[in-house]
PDB file of N, CA and C in Angstrom:
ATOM      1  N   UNK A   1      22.036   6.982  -7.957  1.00  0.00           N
ATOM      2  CA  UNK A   1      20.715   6.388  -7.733  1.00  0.00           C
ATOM      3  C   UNK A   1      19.771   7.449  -7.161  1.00  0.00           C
ATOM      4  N   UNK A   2      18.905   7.463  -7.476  1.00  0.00           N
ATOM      5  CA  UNK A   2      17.766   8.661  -7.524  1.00  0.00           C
ATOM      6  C   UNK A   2      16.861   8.217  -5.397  1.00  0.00           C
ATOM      7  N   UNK A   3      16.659   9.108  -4.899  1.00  0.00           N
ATOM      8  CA  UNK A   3      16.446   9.232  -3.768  1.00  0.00           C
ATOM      9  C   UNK A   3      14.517   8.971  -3.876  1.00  0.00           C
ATOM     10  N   UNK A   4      14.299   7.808  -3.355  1.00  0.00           N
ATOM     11  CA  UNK A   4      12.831   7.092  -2.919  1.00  0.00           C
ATOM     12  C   UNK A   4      12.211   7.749  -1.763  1.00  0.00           C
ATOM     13  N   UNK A   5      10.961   7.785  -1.138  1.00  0.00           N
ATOM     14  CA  UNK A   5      10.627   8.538  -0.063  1.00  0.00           C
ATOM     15  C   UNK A   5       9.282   8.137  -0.270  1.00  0.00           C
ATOM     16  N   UNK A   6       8.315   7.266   0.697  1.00  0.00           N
ATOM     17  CA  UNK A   6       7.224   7.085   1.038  1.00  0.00           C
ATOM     18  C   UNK A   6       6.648   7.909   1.754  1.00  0.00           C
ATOM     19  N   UNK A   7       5.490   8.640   1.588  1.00  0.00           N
ATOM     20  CA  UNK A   7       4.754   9.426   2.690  1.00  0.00           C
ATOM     21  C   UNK A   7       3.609   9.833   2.663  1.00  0.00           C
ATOM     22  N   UNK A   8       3.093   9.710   3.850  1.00  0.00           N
ATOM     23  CA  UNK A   8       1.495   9.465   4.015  1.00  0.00           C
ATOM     24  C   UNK A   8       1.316  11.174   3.955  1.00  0.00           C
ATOM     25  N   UNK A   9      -0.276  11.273   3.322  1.00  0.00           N
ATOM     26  CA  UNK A   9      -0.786  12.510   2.630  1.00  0.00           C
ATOM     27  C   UNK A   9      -2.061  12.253   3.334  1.00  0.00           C
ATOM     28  N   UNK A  10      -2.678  12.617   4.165  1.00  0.00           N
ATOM     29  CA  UNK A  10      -3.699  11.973   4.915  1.00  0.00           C
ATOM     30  C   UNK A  10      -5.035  13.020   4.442  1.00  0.00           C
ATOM     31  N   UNK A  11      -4.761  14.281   4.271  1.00  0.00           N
ATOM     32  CA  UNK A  11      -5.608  14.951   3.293  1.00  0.00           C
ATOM     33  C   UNK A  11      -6.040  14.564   2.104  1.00  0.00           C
ATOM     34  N   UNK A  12      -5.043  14.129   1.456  1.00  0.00           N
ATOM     35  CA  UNK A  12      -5.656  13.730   0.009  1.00  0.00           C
ATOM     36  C   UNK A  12      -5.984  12.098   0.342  1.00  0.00           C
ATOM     37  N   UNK A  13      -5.400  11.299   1.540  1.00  0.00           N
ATOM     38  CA  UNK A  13      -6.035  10.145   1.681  1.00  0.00           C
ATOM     39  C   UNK A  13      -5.407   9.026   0.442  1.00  0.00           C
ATOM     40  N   UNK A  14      -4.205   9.197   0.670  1.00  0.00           N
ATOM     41  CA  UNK A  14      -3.367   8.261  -0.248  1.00  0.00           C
ATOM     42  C   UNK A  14      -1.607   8.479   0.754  1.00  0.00           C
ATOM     43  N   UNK A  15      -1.087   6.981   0.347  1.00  0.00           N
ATOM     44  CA  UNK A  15       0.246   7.398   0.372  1.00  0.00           C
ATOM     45  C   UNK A  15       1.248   7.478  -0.863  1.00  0.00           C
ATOM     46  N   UNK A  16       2.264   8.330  -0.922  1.00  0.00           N
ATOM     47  CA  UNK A  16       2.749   8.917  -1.911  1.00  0.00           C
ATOM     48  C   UNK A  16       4.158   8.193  -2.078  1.00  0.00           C
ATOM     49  N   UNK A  17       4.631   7.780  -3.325  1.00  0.00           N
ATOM     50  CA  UNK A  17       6.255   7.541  -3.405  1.00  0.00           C
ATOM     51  C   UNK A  17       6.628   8.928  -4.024  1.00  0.00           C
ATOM     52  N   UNK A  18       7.966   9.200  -3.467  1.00  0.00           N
ATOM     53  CA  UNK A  18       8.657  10.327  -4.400  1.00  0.00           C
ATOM     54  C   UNK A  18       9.380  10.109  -4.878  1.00  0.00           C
ATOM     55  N   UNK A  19      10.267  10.220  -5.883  1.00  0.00           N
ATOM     56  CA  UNK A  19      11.453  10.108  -6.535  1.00  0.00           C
ATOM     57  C   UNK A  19      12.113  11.259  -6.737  1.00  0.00           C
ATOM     58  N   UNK A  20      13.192  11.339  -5.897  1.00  0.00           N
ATOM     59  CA  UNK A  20      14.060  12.969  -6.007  1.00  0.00           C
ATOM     60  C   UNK A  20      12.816  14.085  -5.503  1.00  0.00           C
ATOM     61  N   UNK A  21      12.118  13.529  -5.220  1.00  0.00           N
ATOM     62  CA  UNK A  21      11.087  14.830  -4.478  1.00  0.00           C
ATOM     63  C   UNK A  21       9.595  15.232  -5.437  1.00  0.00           C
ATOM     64  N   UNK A  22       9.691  14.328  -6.748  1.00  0.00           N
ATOM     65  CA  UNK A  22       8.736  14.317  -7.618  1.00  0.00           C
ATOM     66  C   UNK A  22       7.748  13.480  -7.382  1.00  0.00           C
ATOM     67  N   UNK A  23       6.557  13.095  -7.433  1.00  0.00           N
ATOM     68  CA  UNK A  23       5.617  12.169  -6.963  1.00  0.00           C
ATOM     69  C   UNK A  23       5.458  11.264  -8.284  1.00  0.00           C
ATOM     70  N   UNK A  24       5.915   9.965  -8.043  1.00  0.00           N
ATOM     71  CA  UNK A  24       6.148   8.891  -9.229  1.00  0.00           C
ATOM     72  C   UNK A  24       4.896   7.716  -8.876  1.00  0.00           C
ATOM     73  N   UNK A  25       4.248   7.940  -8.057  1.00  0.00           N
ATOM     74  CA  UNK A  25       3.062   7.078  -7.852  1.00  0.00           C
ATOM     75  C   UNK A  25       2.085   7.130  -6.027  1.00  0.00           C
ATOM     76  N   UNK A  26       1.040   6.702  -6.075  1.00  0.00           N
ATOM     77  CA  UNK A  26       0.325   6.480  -4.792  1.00  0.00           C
ATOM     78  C   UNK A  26      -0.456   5.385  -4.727  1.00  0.00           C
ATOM     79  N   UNK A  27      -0.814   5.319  -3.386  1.00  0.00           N
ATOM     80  CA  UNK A  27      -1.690   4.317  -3.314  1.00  0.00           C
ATOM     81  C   UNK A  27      -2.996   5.282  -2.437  1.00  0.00           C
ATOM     82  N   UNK A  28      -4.163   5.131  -3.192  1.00  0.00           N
ATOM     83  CA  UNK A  28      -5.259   5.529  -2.094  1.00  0.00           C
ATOM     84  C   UNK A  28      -5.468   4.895  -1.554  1.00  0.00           C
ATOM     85  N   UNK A  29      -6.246   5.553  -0.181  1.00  0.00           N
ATOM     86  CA  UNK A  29      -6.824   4.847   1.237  1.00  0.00           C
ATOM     87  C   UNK A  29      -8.142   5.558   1.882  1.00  0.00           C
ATOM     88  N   UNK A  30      -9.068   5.196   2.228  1.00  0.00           N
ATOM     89  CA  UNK A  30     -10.266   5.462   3.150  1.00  0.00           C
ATOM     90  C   UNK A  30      -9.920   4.861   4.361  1.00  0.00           C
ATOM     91  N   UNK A  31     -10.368   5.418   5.718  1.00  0.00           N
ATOM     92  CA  UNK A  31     -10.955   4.889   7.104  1.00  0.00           C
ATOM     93  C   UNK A  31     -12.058   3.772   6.487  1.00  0.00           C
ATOM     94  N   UNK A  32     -11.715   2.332   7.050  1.00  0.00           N
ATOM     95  CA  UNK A  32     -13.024   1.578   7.378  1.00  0.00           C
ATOM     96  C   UNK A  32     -13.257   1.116   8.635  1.00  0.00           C
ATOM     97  N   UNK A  33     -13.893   1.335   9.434  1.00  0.00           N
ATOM     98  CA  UNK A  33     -13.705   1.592  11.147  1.00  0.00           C
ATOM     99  C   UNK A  33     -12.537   1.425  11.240  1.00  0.00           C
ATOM    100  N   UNK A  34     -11.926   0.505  12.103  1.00  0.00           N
ATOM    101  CA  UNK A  34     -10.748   0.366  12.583  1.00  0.00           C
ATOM    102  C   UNK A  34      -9.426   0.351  11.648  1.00  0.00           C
ATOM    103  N   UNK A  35      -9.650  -0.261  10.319  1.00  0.00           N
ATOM    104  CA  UNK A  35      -9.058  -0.428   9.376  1.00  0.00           C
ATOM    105  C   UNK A  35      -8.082   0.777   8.304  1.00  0.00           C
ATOM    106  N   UNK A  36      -7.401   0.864   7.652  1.00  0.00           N
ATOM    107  CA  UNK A  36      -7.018   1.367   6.375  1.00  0.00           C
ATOM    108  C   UNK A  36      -7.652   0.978   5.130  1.00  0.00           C
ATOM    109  N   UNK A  37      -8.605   1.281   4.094  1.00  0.00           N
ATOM    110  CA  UNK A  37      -8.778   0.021   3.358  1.00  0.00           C
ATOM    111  C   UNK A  37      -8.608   0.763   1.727  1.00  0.00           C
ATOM    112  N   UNK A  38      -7.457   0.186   1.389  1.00  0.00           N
ATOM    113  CA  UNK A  38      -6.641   0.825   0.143  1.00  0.00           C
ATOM    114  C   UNK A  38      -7.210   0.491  -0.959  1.00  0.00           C
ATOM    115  N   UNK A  39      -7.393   1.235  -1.997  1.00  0.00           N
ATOM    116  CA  UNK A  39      -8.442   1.638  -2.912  1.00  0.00           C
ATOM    117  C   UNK A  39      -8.068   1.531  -4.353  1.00  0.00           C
ATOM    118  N   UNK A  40      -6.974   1.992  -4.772  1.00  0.00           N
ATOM    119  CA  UNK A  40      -6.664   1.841  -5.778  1.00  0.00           C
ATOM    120  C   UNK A  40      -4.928   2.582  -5.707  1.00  0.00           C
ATOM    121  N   UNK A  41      -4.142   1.727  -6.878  1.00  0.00           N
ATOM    122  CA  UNK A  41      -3.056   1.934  -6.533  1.00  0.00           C
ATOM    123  C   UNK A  41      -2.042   3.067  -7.830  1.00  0.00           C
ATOM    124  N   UNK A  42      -1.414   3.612  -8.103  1.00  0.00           N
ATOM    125  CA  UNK A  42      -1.178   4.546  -9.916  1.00  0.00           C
ATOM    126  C   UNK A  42       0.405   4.882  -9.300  1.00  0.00           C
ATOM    127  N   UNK A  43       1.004   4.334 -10.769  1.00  0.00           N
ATOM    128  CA  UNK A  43       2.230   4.333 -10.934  1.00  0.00           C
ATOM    129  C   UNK A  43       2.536   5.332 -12.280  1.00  0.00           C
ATOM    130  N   UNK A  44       2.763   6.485 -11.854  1.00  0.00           N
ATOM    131  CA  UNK A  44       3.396   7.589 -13.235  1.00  0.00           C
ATOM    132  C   UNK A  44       3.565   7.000 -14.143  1.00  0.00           C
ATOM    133  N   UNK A  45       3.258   6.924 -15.553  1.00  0.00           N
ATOM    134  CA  UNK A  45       4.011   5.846 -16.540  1.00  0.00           C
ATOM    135  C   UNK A  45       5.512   6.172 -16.876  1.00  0.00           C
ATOM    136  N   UNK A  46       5.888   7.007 -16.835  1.00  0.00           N
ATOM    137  CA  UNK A  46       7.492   7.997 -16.674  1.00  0.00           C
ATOM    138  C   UNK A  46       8.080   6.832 -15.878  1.00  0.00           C
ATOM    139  N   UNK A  47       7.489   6.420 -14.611  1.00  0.00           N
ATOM    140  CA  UNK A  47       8.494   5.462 -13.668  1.00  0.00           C
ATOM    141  C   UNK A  47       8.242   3.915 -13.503  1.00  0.00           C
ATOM    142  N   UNK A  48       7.160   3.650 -14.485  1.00  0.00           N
ATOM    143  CA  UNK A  48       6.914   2.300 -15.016  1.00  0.00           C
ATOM    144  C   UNK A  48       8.135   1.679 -14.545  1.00  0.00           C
ATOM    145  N   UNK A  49       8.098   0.382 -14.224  1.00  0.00           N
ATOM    146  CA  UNK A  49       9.043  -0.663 -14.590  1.00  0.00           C
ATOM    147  C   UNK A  49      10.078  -0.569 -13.917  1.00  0.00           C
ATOM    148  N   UNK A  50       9.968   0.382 -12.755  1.00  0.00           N
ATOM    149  CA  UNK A  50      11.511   0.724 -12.103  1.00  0.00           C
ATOM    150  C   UNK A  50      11.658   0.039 -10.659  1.00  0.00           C
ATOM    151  N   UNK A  51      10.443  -0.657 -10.284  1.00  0.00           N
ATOM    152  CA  UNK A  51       9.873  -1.208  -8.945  1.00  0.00           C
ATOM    153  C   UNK A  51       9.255  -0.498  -7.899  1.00  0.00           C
ATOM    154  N   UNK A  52       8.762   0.836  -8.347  1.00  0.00           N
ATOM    155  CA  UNK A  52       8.186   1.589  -7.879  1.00  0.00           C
ATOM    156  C   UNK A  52       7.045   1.709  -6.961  1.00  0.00           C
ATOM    157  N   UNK A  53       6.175   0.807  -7.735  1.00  0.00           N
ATOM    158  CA  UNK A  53       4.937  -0.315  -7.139  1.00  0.00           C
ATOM    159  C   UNK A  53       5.329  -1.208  -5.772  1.00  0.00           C
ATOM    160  N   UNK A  54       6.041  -1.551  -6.552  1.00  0.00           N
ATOM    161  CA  UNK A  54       6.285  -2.114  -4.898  1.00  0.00           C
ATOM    162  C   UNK A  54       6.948  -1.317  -3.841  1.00  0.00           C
ATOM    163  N   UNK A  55       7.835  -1.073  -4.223  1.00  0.00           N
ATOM    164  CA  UNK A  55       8.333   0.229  -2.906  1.00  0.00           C
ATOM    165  C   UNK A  55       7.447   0.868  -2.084  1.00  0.00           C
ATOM    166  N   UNK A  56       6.697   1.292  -3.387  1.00  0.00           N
ATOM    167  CA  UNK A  56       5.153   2.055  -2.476  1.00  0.00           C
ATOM    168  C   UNK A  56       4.689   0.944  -1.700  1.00  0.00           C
ATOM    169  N   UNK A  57       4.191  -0.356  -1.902  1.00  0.00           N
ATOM    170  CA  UNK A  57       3.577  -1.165  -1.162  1.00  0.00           C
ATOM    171  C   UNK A  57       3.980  -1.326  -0.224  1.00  0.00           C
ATOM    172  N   UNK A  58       5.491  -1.678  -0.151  1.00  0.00           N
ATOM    173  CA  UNK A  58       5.908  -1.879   1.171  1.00  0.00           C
ATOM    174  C   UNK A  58       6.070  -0.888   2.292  1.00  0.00           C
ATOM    175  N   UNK A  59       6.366   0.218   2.075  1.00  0.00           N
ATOM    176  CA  UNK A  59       6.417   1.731   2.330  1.00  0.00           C
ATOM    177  C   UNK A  59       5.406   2.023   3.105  1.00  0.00           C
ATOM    178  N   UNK A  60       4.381   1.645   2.230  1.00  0.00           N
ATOM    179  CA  UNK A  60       3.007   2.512   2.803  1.00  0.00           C
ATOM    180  C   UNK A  60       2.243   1.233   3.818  1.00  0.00           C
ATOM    181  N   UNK A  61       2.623  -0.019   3.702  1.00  0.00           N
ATOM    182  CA  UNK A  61       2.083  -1.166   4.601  1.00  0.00           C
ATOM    183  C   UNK A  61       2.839  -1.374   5.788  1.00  0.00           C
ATOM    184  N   UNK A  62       4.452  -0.607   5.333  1.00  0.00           N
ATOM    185  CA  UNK A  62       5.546  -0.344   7.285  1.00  0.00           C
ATOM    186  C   UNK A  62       4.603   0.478   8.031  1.00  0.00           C
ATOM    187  N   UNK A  63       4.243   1.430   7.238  1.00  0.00           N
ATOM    188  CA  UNK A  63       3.696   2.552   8.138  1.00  0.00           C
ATOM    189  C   UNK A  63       2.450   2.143   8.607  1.00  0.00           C
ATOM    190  N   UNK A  64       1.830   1.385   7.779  1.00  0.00           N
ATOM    191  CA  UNK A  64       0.178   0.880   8.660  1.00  0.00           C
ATOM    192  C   UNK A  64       0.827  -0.049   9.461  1.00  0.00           C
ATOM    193  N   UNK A  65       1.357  -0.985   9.416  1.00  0.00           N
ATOM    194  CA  UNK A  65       2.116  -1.530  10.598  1.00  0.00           C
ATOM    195  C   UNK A  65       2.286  -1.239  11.997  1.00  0.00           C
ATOM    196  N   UNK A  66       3.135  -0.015  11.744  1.00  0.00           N
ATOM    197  CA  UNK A  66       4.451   0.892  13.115  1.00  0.00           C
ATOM    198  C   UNK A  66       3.146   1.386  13.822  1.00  0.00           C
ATOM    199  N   UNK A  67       1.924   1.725  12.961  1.00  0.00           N
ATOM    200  CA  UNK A  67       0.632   2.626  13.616  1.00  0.00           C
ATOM    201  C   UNK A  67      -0.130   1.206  14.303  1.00  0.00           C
ATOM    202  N   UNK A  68      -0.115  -0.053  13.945  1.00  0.00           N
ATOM    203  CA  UNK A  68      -0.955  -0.847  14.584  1.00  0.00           C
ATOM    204  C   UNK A  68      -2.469  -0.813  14.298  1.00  0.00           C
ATOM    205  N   UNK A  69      -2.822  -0.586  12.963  1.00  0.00           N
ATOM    206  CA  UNK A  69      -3.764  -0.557  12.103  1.00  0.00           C
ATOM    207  C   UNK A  69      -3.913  -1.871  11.307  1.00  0.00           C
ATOM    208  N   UNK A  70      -5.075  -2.074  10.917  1.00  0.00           N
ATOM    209  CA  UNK A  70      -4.939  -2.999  10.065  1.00  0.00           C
ATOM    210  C   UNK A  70      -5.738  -2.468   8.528  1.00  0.00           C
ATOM    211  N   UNK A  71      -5.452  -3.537   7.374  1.00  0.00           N
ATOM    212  CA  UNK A  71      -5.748  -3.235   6.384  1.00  0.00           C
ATOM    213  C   UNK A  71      -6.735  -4.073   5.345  1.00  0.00           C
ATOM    214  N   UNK A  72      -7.201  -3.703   4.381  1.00  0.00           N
ATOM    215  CA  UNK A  72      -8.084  -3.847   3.553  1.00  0.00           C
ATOM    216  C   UNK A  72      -8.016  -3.944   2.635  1.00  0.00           C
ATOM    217  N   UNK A  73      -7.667  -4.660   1.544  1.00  0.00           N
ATOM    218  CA  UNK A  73      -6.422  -4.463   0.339  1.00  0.00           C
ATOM    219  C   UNK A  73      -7.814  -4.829  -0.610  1.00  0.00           C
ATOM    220  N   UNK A  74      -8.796  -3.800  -0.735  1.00  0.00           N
ATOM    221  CA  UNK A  74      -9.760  -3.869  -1.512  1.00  0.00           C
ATOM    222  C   UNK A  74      -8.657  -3.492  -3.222  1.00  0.00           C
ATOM    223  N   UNK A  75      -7.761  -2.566  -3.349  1.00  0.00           N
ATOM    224  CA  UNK A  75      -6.774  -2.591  -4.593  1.00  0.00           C
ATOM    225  C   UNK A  75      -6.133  -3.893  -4.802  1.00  0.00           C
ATOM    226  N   UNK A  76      -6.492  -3.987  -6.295  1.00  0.00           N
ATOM    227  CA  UNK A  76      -5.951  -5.358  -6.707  1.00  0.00           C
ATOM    228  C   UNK A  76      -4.246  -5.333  -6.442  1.00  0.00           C
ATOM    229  N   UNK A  77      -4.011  -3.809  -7.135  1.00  0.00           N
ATOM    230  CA  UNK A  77      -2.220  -4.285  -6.996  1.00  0.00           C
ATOM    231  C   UNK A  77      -1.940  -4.548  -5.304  1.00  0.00           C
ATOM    232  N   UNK A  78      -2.019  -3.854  -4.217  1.00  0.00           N
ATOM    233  CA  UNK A  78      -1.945  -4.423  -2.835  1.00  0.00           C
ATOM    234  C   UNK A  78      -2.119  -5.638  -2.393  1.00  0.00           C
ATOM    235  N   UNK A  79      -3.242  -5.831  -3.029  1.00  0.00           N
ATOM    236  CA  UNK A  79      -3.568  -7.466  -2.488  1.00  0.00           C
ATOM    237  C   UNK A  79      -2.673  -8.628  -3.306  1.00  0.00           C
ATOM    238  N   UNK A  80      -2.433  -8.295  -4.453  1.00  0.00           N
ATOM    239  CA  UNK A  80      -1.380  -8.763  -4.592  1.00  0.00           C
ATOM    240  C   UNK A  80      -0.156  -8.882  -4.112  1.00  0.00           C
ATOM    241  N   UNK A  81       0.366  -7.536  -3.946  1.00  0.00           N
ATOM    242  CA  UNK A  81       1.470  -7.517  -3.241  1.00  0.00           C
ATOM    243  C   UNK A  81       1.668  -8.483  -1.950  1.00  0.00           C
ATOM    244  N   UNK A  82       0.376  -8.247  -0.989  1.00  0.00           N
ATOM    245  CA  UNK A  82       0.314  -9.163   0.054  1.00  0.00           C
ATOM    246  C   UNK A  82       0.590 -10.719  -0.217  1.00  0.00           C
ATOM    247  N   UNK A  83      -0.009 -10.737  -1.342  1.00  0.00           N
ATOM    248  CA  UNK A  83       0.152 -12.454  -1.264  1.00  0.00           C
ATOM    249  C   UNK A  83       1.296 -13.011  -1.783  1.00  0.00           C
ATOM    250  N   UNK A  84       1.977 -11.932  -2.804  1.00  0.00           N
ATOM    251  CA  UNK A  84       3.455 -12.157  -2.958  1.00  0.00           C
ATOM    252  C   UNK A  84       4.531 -12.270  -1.206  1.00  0.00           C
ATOM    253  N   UNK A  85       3.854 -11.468  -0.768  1.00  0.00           N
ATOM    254  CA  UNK A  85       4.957 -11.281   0.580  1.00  0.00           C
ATOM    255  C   UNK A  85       3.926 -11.631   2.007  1.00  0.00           C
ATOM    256  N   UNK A  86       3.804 -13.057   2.267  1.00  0.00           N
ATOM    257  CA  UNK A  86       3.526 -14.067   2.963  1.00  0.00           C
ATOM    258  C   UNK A  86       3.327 -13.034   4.712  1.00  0.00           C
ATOM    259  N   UNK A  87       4.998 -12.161   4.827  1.00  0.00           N
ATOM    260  CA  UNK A  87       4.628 -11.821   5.931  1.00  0.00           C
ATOM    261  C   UNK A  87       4.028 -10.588   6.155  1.00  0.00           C
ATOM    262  N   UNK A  88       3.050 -10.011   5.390  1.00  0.00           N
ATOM    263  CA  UNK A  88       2.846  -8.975   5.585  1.00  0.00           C
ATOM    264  C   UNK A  88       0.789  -9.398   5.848  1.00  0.00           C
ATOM    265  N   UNK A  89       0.363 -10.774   5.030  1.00  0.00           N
ATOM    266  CA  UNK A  89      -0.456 -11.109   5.191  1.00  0.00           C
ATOM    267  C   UNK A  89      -1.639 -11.107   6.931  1.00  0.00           C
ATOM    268  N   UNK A  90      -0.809 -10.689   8.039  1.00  0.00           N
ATOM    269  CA  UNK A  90      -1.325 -10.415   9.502  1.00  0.00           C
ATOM    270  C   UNK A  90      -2.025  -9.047   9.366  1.00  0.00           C
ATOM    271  N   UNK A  91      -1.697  -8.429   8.488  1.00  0.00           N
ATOM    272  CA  UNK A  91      -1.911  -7.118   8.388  1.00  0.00           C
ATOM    273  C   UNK A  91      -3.608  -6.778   8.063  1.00  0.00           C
ATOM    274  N   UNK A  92      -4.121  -8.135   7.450  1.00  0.00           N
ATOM    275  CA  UNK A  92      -5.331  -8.306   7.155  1.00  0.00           C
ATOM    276  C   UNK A  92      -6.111  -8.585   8.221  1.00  0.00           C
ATOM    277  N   UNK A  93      -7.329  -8.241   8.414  1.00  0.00           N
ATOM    278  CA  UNK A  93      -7.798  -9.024   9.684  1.00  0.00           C
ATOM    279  C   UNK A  93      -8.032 -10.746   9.176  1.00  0.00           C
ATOM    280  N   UNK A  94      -7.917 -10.926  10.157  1.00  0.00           N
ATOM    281  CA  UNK A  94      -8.032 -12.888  10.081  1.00  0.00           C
ATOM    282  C   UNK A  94      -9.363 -12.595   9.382  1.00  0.00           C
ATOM    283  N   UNK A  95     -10.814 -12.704   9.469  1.00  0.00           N
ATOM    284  CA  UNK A  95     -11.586 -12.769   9.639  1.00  0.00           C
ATOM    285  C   UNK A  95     -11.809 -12.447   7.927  1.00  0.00           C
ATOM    286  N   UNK A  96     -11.326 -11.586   6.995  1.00  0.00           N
ATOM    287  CA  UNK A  96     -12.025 -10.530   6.169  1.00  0.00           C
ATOM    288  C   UNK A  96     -10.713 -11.288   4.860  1.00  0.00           C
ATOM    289  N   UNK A  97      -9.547 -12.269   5.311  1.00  0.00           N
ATOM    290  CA  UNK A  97      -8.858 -12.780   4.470  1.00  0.00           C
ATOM    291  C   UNK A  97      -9.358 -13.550   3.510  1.00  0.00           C
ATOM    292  N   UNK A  98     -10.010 -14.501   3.620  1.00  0.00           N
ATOM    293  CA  UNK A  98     -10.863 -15.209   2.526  1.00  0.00           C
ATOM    294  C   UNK A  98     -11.442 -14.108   1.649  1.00  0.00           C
ATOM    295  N   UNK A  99     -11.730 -13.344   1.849  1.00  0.00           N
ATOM    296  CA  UNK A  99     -12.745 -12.370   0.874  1.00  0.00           C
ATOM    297  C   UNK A  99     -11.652 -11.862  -0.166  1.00  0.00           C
ATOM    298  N   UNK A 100     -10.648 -11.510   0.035  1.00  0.00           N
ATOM    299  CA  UNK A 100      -9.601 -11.075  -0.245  1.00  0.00           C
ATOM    300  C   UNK A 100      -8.911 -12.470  -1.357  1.00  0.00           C
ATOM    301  N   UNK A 101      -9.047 -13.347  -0.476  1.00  0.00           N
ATOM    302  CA  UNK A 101      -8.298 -14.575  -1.174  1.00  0.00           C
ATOM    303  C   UNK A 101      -6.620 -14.787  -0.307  1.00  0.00           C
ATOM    304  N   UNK A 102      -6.530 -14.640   0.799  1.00  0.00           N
ATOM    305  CA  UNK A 102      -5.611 -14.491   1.307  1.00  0.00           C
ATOM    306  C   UNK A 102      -5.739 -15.508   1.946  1.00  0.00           C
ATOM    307  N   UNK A 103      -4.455 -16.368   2.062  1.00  0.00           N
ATOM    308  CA  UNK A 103      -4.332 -17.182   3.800  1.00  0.00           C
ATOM    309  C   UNK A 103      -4.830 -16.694   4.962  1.00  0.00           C
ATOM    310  N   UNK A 104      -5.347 -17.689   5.435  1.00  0.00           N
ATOM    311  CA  UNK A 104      -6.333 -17.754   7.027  1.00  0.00           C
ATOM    312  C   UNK A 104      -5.390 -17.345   7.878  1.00  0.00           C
TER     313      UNK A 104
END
């Protein structure tokens, strides 16, 4: 099984999945004051279909987590992801969830 690895790239302003050390997809991110607010999300087509997408999601939403940030899931695939996975939905501010389409 091929070795996964999430990691934040704060220069280029995305977080990165690797696969074996190759970069198989990211998710971008901007500062919105207090926030993370993730931008758009690209999955290599080479690693299509392997669950890659999500790995990254979850990966890169532990780490806004562990930091005590919150997020902005202006990217459709993220905000999806969120609403697939119920508990990650806090991560939003209360306030900015409706806009999103997220639970209050």
């Amino acid at each position: 099984m091929s070795e996964r690895t999430v990691v934040d790239d704060p220069d280029a302003g995305r977080f990165e999945i690797r696969v074996d050390g190759a970069v198989a997809g990211y998710a971008e991110y901007r500062a919105e004051g207090s926030a993370l607010a993730f931008t758009h999300t690209v999955v290599e087509s080479a690693y299509e279909g392997q669950g890659i997408g999500s790995a990254l999601a979850k990966g890169a939403l532990d780490a806004v987590r562990e930091r005590g940030t919150q997020v902005l899931p202006y990217c459709p695939f993220i905000r999806g992801w969120i609403a697939k996975h119920p508990d990650y939905v806090d991560l939003v501010p209360e306030g900015e969830r409706a806009r999103f389409d997220l639970p209050g």
